[in-house]
Each structure stands twice: as C-alpha cells, then as structure tokens.
C-alpha atoms as a PDB file:
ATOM      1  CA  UNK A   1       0.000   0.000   0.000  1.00  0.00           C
ATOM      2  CA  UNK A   2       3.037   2.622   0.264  1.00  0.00           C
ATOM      3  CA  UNK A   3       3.007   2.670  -3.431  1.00  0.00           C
ATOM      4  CA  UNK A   4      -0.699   3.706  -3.694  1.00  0.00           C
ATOM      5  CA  UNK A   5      -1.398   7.582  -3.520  1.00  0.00           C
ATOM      6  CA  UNK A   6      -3.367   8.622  -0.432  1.00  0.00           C
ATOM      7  CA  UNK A   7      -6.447   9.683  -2.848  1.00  0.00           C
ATOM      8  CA  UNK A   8      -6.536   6.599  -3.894  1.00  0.00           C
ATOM      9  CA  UNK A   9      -6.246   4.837  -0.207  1.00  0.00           C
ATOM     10  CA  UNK A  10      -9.226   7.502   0.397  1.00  0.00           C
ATOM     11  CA  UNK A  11     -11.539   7.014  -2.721  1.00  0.00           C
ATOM     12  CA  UNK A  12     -10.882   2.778  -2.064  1.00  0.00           C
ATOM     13  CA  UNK A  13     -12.152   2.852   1.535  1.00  0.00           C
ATOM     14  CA  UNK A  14     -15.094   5.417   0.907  1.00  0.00           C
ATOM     15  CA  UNK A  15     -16.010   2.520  -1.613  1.00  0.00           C
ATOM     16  CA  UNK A  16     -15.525  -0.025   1.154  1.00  0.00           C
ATOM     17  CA  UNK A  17     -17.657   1.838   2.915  1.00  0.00           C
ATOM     18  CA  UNK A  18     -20.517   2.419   0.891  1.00  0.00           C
ATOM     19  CA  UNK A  19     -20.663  -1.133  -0.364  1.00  0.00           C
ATOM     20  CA  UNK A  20     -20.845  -2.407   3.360  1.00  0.00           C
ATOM     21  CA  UNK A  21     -23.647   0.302   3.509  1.00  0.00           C
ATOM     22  CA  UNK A  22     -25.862  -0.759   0.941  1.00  0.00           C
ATOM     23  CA  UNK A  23     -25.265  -4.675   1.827  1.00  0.00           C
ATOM     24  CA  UNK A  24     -26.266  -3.621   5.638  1.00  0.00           C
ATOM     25  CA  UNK A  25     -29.327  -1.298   4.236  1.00  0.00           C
ATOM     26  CA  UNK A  26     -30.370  -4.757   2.040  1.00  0.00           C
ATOM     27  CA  UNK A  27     -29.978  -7.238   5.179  1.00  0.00           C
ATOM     28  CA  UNK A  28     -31.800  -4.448   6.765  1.00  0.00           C
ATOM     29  CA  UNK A  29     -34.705  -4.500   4.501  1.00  0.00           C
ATOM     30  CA  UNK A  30     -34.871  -8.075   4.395  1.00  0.00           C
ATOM     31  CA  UNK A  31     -34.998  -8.482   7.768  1.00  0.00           C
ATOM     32  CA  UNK A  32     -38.202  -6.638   7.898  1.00  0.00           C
ATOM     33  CA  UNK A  33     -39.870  -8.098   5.482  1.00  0.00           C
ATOM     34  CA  UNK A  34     -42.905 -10.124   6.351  1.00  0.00           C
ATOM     35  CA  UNK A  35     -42.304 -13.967   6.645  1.00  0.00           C
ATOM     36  CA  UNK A  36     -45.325 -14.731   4.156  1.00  0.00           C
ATOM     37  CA  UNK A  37     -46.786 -18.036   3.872  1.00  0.00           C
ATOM     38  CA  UNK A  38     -46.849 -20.161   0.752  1.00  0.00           C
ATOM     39  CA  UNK A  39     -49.110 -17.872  -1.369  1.00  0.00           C
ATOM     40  CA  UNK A  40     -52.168 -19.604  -3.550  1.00  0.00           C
ATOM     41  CA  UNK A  41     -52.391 -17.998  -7.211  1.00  0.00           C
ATOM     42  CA  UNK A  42     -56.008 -16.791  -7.743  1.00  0.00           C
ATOM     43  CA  UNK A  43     -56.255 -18.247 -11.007  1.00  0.00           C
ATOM     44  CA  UNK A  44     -53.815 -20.708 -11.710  1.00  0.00           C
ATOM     45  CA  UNK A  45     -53.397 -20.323 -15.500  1.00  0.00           C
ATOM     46  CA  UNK A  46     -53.009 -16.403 -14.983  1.00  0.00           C
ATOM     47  CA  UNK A  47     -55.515 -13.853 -14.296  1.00  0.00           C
ATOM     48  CA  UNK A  48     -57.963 -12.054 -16.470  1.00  0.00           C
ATOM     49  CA  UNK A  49     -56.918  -8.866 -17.781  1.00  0.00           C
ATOM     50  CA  UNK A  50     -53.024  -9.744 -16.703  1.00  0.00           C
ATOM     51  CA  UNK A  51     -50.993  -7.040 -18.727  1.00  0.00           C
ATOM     52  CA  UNK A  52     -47.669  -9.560 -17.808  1.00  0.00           C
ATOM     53  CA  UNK A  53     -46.320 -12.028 -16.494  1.00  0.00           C
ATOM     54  CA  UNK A  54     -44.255 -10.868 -13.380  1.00  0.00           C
ATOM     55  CA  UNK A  55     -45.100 -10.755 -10.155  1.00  0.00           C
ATOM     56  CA  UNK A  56     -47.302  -7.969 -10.341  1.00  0.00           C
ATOM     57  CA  UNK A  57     -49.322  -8.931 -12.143  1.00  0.00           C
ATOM     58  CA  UNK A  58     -50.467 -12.293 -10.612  1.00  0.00           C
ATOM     59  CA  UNK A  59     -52.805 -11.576  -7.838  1.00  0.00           C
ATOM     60  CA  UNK A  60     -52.224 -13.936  -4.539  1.00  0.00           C
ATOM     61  CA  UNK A  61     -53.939 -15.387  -1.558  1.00  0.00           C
ATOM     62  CA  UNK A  62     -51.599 -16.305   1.343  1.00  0.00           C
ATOM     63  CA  UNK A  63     -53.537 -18.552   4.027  1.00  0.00           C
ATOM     64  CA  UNK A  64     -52.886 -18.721   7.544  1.00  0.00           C
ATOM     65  CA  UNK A  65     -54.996 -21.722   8.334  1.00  0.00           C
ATOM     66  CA  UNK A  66     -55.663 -22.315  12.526  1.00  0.00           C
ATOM     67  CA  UNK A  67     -54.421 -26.118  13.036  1.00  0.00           C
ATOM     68  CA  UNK A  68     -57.303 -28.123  13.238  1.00  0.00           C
ATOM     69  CA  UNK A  69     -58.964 -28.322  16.119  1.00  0.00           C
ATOM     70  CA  UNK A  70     -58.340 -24.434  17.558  1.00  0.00           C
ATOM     71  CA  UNK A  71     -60.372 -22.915  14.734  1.00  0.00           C
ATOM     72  CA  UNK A  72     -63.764 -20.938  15.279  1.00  0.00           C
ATOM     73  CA  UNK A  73     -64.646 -21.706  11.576  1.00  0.00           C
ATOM     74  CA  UNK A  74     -64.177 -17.975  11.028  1.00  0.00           C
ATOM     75  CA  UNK A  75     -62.453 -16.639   7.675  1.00  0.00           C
ATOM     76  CA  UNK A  76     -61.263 -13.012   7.133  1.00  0.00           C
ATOM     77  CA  UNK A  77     -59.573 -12.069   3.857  1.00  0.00           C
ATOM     78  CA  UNK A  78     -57.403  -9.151   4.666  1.00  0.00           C
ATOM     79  CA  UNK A  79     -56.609  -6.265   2.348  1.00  0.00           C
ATOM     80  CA  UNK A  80     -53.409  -3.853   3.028  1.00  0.00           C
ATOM     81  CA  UNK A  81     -53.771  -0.536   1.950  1.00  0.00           C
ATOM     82  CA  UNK A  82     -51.151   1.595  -0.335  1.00  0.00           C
ATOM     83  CA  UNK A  83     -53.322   4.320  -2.012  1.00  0.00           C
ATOM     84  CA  UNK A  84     -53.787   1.330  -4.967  1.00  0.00           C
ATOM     85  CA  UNK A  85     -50.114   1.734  -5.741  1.00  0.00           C
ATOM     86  CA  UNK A  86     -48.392  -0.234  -3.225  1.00  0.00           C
ATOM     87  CA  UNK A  87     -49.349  -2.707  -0.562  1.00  0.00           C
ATOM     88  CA  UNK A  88     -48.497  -2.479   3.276  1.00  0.00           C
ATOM     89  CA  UNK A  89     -48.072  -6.559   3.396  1.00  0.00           C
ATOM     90  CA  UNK A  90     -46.443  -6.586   6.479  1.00  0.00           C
ATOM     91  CA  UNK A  91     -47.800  -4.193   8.697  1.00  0.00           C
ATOM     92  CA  UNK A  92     -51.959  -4.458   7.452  1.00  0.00           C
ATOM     93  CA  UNK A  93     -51.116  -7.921   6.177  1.00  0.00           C
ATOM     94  CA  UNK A  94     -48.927 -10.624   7.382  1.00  0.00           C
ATOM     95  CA  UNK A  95     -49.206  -8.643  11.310  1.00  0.00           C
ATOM     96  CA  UNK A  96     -52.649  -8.499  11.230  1.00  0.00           C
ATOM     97  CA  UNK A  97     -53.294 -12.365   9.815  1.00  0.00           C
ATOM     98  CA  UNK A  98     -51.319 -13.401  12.731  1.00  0.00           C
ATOM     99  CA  UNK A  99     -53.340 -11.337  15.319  1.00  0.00           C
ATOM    100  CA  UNK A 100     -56.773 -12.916  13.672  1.00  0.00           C
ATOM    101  CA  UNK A 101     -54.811 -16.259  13.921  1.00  0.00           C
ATOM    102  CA  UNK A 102     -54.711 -15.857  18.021  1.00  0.00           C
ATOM    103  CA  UNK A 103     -58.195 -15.629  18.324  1.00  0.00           C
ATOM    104  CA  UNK A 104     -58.996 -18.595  16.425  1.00  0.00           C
ATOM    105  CA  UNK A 105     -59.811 -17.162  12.764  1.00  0.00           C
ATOM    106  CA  UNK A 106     -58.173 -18.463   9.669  1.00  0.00           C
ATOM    107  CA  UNK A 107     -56.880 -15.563   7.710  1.00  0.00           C
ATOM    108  CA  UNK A 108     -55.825 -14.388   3.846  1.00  0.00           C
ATOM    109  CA  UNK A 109     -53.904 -11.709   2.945  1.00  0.00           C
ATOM    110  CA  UNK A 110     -54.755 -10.548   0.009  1.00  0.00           C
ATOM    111  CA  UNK A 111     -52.038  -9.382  -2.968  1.00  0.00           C
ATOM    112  CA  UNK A 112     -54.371  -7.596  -5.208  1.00  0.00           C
ATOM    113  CA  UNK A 113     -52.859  -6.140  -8.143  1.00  0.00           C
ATOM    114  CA  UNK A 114     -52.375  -2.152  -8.501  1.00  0.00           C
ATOM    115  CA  UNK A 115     -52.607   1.422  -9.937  1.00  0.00           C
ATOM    116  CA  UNK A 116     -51.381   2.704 -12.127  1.00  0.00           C
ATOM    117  CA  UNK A 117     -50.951  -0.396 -14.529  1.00  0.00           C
ATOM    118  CA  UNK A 118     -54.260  -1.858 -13.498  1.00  0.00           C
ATOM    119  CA  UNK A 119     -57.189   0.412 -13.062  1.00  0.00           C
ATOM    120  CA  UNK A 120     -61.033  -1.146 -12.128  1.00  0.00           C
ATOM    121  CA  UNK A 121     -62.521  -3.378 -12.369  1.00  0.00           C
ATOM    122  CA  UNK A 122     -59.082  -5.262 -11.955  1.00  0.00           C
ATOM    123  CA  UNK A 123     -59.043  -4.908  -8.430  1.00  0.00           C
ATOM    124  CA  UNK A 124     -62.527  -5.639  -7.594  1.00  0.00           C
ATOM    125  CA  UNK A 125     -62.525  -8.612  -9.443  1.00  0.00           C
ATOM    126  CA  UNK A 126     -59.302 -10.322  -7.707  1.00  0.00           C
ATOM    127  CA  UNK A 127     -61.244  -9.105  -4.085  1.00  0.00           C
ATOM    128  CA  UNK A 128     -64.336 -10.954  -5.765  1.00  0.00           C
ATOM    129  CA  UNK A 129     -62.293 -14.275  -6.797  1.00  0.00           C
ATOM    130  CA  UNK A 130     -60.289 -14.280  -3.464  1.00  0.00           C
ATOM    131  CA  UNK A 131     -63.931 -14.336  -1.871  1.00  0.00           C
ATOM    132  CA  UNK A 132     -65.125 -17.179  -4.161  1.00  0.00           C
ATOM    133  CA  UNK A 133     -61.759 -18.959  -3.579  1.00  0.00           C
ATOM    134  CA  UNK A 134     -62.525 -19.213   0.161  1.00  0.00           C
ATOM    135  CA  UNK A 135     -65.990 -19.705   0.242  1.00  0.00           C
ATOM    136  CA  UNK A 136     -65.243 -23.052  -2.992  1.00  0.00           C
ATOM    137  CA  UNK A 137     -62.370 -24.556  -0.719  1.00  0.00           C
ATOM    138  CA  UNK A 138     -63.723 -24.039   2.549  1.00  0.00           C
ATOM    139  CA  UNK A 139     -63.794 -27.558   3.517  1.00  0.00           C
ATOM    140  CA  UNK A 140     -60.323 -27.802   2.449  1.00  0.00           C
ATOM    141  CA  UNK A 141     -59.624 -24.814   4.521  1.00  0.00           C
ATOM    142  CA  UNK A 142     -61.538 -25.551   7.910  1.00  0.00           C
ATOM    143  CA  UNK A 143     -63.882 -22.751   7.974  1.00  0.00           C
ATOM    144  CA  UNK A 144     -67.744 -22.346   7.617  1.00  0.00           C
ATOM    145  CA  UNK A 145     -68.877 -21.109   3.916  1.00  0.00           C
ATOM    146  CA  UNK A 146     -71.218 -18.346   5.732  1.00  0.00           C
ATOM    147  CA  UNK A 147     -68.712 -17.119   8.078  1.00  0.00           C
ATOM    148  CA  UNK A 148     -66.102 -15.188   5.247  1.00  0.00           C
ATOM    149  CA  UNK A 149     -65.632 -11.525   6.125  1.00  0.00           C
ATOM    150  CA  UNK A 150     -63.388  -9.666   4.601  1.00  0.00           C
ATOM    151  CA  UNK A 151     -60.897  -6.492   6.326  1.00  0.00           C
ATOM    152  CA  UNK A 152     -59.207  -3.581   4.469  1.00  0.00           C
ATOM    153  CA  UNK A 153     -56.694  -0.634   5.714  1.00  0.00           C
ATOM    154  CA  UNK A 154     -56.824   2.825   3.803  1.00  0.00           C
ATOM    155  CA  UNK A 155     -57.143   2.305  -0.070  1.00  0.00           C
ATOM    156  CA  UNK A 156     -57.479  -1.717   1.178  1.00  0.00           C
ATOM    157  CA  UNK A 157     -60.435  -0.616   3.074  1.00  0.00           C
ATOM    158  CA  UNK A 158     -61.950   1.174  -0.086  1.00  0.00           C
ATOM    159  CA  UNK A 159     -61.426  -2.415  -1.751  1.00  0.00           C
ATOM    160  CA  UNK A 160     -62.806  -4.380   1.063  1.00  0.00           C
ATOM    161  CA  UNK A 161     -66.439  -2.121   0.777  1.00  0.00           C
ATOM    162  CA  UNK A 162     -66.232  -2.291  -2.643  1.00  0.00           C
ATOM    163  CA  UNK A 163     -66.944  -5.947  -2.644  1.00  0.00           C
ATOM    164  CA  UNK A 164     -69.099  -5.633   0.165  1.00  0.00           C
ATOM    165  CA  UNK A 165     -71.692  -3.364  -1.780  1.00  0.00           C
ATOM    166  CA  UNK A 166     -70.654  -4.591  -5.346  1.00  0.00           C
ATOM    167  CA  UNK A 167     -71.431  -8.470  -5.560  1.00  0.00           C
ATOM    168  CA  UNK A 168     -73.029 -11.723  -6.879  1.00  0.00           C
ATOM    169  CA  UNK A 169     -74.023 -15.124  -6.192  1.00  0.00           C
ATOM    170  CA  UNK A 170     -71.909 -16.642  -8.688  1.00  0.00           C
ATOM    171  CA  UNK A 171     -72.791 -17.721 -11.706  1.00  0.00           C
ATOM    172  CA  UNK A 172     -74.066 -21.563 -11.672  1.00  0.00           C
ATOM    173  CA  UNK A 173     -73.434 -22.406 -14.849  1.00  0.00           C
ATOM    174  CA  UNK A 174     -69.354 -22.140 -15.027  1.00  0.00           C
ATOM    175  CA  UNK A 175     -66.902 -24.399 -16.239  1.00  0.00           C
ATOM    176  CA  UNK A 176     -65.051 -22.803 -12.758  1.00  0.00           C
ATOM    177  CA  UNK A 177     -66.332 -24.442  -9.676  1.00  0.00           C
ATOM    178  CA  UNK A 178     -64.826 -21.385  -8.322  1.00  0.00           C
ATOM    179  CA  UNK A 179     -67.078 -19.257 -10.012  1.00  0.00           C
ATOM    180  CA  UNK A 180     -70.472 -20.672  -8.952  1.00  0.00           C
ATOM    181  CA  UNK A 181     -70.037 -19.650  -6.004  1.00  0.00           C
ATOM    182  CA  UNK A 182     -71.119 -16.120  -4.330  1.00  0.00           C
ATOM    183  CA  UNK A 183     -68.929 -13.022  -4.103  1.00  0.00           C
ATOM    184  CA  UNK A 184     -70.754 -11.804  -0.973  1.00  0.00           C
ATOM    185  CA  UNK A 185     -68.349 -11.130   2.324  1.00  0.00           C
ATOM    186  CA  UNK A 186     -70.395 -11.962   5.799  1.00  0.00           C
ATOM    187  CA  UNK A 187     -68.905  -9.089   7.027  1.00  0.00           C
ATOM    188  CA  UNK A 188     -66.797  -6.324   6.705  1.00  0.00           C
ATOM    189  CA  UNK A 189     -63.916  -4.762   8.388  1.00  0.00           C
ATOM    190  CA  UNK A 190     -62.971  -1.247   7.549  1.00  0.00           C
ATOM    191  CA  UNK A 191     -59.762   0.524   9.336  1.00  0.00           C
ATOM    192  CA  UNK A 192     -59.494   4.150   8.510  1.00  0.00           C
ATOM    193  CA  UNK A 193     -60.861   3.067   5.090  1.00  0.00           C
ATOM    194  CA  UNK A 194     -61.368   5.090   1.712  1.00  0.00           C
ATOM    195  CA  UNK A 195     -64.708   5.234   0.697  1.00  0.00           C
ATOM    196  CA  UNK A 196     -65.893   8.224  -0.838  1.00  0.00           C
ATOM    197  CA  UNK A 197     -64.394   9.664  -4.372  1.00  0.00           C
ATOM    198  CA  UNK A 198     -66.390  12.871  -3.693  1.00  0.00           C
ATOM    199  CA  UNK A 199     -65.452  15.897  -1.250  1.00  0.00           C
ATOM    200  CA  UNK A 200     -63.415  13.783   1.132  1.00  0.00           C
ATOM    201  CA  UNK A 201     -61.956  11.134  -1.618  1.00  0.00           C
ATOM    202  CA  UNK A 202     -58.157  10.231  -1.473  1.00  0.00           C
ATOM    203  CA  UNK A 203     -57.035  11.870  -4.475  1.00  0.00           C
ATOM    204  CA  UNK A 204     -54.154   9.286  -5.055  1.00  0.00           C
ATOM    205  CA  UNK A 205     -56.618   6.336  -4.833  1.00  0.00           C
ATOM    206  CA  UNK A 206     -59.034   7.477  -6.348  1.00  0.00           C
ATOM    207  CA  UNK A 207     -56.567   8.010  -9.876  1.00  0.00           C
ATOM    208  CA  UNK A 208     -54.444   4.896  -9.593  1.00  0.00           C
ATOM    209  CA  UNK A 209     -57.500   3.235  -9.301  1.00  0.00           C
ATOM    210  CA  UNK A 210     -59.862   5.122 -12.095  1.00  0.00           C
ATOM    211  CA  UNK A 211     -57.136   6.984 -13.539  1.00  0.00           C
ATOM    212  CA  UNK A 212     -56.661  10.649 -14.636  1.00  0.00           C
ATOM    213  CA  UNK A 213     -60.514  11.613 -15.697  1.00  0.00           C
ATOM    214  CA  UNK A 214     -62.787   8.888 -14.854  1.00  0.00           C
ATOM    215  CA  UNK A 215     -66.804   8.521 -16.312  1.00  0.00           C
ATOM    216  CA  UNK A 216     -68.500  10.790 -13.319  1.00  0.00           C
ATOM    217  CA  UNK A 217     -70.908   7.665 -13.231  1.00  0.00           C
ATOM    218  CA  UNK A 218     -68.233   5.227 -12.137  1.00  0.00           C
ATOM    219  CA  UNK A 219     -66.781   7.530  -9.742  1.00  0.00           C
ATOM    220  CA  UNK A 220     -70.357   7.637  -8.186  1.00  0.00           C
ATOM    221  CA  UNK A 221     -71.112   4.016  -8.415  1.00  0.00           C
ATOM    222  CA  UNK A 222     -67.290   3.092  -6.291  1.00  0.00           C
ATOM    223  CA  UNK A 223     -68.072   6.120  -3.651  1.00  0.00           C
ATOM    224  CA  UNK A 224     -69.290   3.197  -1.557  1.00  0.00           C
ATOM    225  CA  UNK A 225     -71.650   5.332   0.631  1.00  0.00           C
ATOM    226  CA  UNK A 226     -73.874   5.736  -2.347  1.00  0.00           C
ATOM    227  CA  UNK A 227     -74.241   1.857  -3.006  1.00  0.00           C
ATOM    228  CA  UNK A 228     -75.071   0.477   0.564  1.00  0.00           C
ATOM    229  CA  UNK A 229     -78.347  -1.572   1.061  1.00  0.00           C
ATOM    230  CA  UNK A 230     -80.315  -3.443   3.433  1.00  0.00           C
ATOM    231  CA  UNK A 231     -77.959  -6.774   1.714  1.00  0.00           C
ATOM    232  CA  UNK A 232     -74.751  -5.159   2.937  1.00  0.00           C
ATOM    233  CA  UNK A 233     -73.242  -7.053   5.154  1.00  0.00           C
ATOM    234  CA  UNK A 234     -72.366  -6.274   8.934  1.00  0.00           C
ATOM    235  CA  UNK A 235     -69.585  -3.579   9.421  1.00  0.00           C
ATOM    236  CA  UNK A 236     -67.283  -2.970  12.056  1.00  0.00           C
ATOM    237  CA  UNK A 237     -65.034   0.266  11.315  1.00  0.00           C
ATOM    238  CA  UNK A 238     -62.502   2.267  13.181  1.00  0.00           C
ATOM    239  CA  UNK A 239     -60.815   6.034  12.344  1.00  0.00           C
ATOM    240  CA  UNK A 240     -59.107   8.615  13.980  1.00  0.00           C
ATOM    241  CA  UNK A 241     -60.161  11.892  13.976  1.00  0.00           C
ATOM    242  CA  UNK A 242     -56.811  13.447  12.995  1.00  0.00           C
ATOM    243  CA  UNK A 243     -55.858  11.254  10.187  1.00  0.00           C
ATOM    244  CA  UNK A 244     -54.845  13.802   7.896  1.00  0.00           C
ATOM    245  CA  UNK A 245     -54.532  11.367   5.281  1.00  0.00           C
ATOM    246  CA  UNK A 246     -58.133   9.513   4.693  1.00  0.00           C
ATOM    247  CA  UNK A 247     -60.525  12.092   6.369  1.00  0.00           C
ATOM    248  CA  UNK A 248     -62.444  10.747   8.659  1.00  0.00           C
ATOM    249  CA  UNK A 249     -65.407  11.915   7.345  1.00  0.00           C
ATOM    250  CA  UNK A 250     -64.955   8.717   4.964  1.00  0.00           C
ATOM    251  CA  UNK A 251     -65.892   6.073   7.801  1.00  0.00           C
ATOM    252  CA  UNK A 252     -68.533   8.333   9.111  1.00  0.00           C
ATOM    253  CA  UNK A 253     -70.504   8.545   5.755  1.00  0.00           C
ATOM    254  CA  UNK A 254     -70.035   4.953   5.345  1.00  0.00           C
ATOM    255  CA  UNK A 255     -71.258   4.157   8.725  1.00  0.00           C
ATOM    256  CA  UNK A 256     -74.673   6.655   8.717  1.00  0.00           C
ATOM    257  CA  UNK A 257     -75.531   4.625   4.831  1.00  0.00           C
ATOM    258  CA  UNK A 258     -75.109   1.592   7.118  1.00  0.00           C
ATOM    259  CA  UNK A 259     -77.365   2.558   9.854  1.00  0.00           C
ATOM    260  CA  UNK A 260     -79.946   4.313   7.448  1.00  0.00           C
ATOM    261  CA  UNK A 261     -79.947   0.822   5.851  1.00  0.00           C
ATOM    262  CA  UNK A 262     -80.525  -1.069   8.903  1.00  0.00           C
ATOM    263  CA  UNK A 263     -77.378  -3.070   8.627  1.00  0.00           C
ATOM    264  CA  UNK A 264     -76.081  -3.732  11.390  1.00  0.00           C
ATOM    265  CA  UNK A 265     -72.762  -1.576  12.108  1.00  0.00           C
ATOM    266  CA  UNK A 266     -69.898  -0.375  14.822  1.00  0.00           C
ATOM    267  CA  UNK A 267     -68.097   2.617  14.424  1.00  0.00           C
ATOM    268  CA  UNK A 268     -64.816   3.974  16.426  1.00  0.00           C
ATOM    269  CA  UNK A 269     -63.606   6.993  16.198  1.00  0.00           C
ATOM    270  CA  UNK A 270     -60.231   8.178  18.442  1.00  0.00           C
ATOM    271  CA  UNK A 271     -59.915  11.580  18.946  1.00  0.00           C
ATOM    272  CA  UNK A 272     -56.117  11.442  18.013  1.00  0.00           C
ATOM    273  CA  UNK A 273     -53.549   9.220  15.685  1.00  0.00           C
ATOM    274  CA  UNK A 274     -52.258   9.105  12.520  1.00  0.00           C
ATOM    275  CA  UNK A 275     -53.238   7.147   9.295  1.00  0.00           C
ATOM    276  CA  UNK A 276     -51.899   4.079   8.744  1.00  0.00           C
ATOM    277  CA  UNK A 277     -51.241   2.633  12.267  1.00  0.00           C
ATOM    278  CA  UNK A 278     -51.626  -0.994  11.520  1.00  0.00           C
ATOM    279  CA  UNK A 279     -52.024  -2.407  15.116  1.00  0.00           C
ATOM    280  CA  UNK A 280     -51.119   0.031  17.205  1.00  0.00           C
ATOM    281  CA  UNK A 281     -49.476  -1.387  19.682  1.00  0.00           C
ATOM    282  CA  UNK A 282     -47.171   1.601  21.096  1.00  0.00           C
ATOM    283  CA  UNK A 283     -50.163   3.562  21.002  1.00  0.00           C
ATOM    284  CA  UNK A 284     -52.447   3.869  24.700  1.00  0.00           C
ATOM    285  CA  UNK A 285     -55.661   4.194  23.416  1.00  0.00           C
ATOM    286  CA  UNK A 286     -55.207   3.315  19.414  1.00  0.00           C
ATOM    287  CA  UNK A 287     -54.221  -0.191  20.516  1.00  0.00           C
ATOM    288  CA  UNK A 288     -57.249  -0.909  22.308  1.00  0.00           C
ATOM    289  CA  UNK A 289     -59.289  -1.485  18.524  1.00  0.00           C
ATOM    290  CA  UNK A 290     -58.392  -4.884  18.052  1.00  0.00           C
ATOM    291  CA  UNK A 291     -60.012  -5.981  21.469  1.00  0.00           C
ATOM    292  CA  UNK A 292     -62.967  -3.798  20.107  1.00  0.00           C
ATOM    293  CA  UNK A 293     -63.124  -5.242  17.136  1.00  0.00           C
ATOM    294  CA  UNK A 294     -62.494  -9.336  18.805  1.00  0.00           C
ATOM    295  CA  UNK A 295     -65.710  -8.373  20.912  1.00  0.00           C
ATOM    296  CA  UNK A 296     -67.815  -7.140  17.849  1.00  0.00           C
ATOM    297  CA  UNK A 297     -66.857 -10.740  16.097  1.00  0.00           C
ATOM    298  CA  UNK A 298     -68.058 -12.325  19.286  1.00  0.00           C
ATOM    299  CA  UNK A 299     -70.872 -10.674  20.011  1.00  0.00           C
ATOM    300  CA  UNK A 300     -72.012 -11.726  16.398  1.00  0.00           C
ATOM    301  CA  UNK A 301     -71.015 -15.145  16.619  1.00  0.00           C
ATOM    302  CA  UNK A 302     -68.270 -15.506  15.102  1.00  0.00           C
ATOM    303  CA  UNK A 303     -65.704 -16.416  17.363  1.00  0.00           C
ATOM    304  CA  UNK A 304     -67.854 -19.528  18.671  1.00  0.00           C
ATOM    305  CA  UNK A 305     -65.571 -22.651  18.407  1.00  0.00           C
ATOM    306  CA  UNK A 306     -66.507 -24.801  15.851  1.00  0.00           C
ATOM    307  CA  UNK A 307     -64.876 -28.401  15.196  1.00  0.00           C
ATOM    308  CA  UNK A 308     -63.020 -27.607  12.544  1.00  0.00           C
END
C-alpha cells in the first residue's frame, strides 16, 4: 500500500464503505420483510386482464390456516392498503393475519394487483375471486362457507367495501367451480378506510384506481356510501379523527348509509392518531381497537368454536 497515492487509499475505503452500507441497508430491509406463507395464485393459468407475467401482475392469496382443532370456523380475507399503488403486506397484512390467527380465525392476505398499470374493475374482481376462492375450498380450509368476512386498511379498506356493496351469487353455470359460487363477504372490516371519491376522496386512490378523468358515473357508483343496502353485510369500522390522510369523514358517511340501511354496524372513532397505524401497539388508546373489534366478532357469533 506505500506505493498507492493517499487519494486513492481515500476514494478505495469510501467505496468499502458504501458497499458495506448498501449490503447492511439490504440485510436491513430483508430483515423486515414479512415472513409470508406459501401464497395460492387466484387463477392458476393467470388472471384475467393480466398485462404480464411478473409478479405484479399475478394476484395472490396467502392462508394462515388455525391447526385443526383451535379454529372458530371464522375466515377473514385481509386487504393492506397503499393508495392502490403499493401494498403495506407486512404491517396491514402478514401482522394483522397473525393477530386474527390468536383468536382462532383463519386468515388471507390478500395481494391484489395495482394502480397505475391496473385500473377497475381489476381490483374488484381479484377481491371478488379471493372471496369465491374461500368460500369453494372451505372444507379444504376448515372454515364455515357463511362465516367469510373480509378487512381492508386505507385504499385496502376502499377495496374491502367495494366488494361488500358490489357483488353476486356466482354464476351456476361455469366451467369454474370457483365461479359458482357467491362473491358476498359476511362481514366487513374497515380501518381508517377510503370510501368516498367525492369531497373527502383520497385523491391518489381514487386516480391509480380510475385513472386521470374517470366517467362521473363510475366515480359515483365506487363512492361506496352511495351503493349500501339493506344486503350489505355487517360492518365494524374504526378512524381517527386526525388522520390527515383519509378524512375521517370517509368512515362516518359509510357508517350513517349503514345505519340508514338497517345493517347492522360499529363505528370507532379516536380523537387522536395518525393514518396508517396498523395495530397500534405503542399507542395507549389506538391499541385498544383490536379488542374492540375481537368483541364485535363475538358478540355476532363468530368467534364460537366450531370443530373444525
């Protein structure tokens, strides 16, 4: 090295340095990546409407089954959020499946595919099959065919009430078992959800998912307040006040549809938080939702243990 000029003794251990960097900043990333399970393509021969063939672009279920014998017979499919652009797997996915898993309830989280390659009815229609999918195998699966809710965060959320006011009862006449079956979730469970595309939309939803200048019509038929009925399913739904992300006002509209409906529904709204708080855990009073919401399942029978 006494042959070497000091700039270059300099420049070669700044480059030292930076590769370590990176290679700690990658180990670090990986490390916090969710520890999925085995996912489940939707449809195994590739989806309709794929635009490719990468990863993208094949929408996923990844179970988290109860061992037999501990299950209520309970399903949720869970939806992260991401504004329709990304997807939160961890932190609204793989964190929440294993909190459903600890009371007994067989979980899904759901890899839908995403603005701005893929506008709607893309999404709806892989919340729709992931549904069906459930509901098809659910002797395979150890859960009750009448007992599949399904749970969304933020733009996840938006998803999640999309399917719970925009369904079918399958279509009993298709080559796809899959496909005879209904669409309809048993419930819903919306955390600081997007649901309106009017005054209080998320603007960044609302175009990955419709794109730049959407028909005025379909933005009116996917603000979800406008398209709740007496058929729409239970709700449970939490916000904060402050979330200066998804206004609250979202979950409230939502909620009053529900009620003017008659459908049975439970609203929560903190005074303070952020958006996007997943579980809450560090947080005093944001953390106690989950216990809200596990009473709300019981009280409506769904955490009864079942032989399954």
């Amino acid at each position: 090295m006494d042959d070497v000029a000091p700039e270059s003794v300099i420049g070669w251990r700044a480059m030292r340095c930076s590769v370590l960097a990176l290679f700690l900043a990658a180990g670090a990333a990986f490390a916090q990546a969710p520890s999925l399970p085995k996912g489940e393509l939707l449809w195994a021969n590739g989806a309709p409407g794929a635009l490719g063939t990468e990863e993208v672009d094949k929408p996923t279920l990844y179970p988290y089954v109860v061992p037999a014998g501990r299950g209520t017979g309970t399903a949720v499919i869970v939806c992260p959020g991401g504004g329709y652009g990304g997807l939160s797997m961890d932190k609204e996915g793989d964190q929440i499946a294993k909190w459903l898993n600890s009371l007994g309830v067989t979980s899904f989280v759901l890899k839908y595919r995403l603005g701005p390659k893929y506008h709607h009815p893309v999404e709806l229609g892989d919340a729709q099959r992931a549904i069906r999918t459930v509901r098809a195998k659910a002797a395979e699966y150890r859960v009750m065919p009448e007992r599949i809710g399904i749970m969304g965060f933020s733009a996840g959320g938006h998803l999640a009430s999309t399917a719970g006011t925009h369904f079918d009862a399958g279509n009993a006449g298709a080559a796809d078992a899959i496909d005879r079956v209904s669409s309809r979730p048993d419930f819903l469970v919306l955390c600081y959800p997007v649901i309106s595309f009017g005054t209080f939309a998320h603007q960044g939803s609302r175009r990955n998912l419709l794109g730049e200048n959407p028909d005025p019509a379909l933005v009116e038929s996917l603000s979800n307040e406008t398209q709740v009925t007496a058929e729409t399913p239970p709700t449970f739904l939490f916000h904060t006040t402050t979330d200066a992300t998804v206004p609250v006002e979202n979950s409230v509209l939502f909620y009053s549809a529900l009620r003017k409906a008659g459908v049975p529904a439970e609203l929560h709204i903190y005074e303070r938080g952020p958006h996007g708080v997943g579980l809450a855990q560090t947080d005093e009073a944001l953390s106690s939702w989950p216990s809200r919401l596990a009473a709300w399942l019981r009280i409506h029978g769904l955490l009864n243990l079942a032989s399954r």
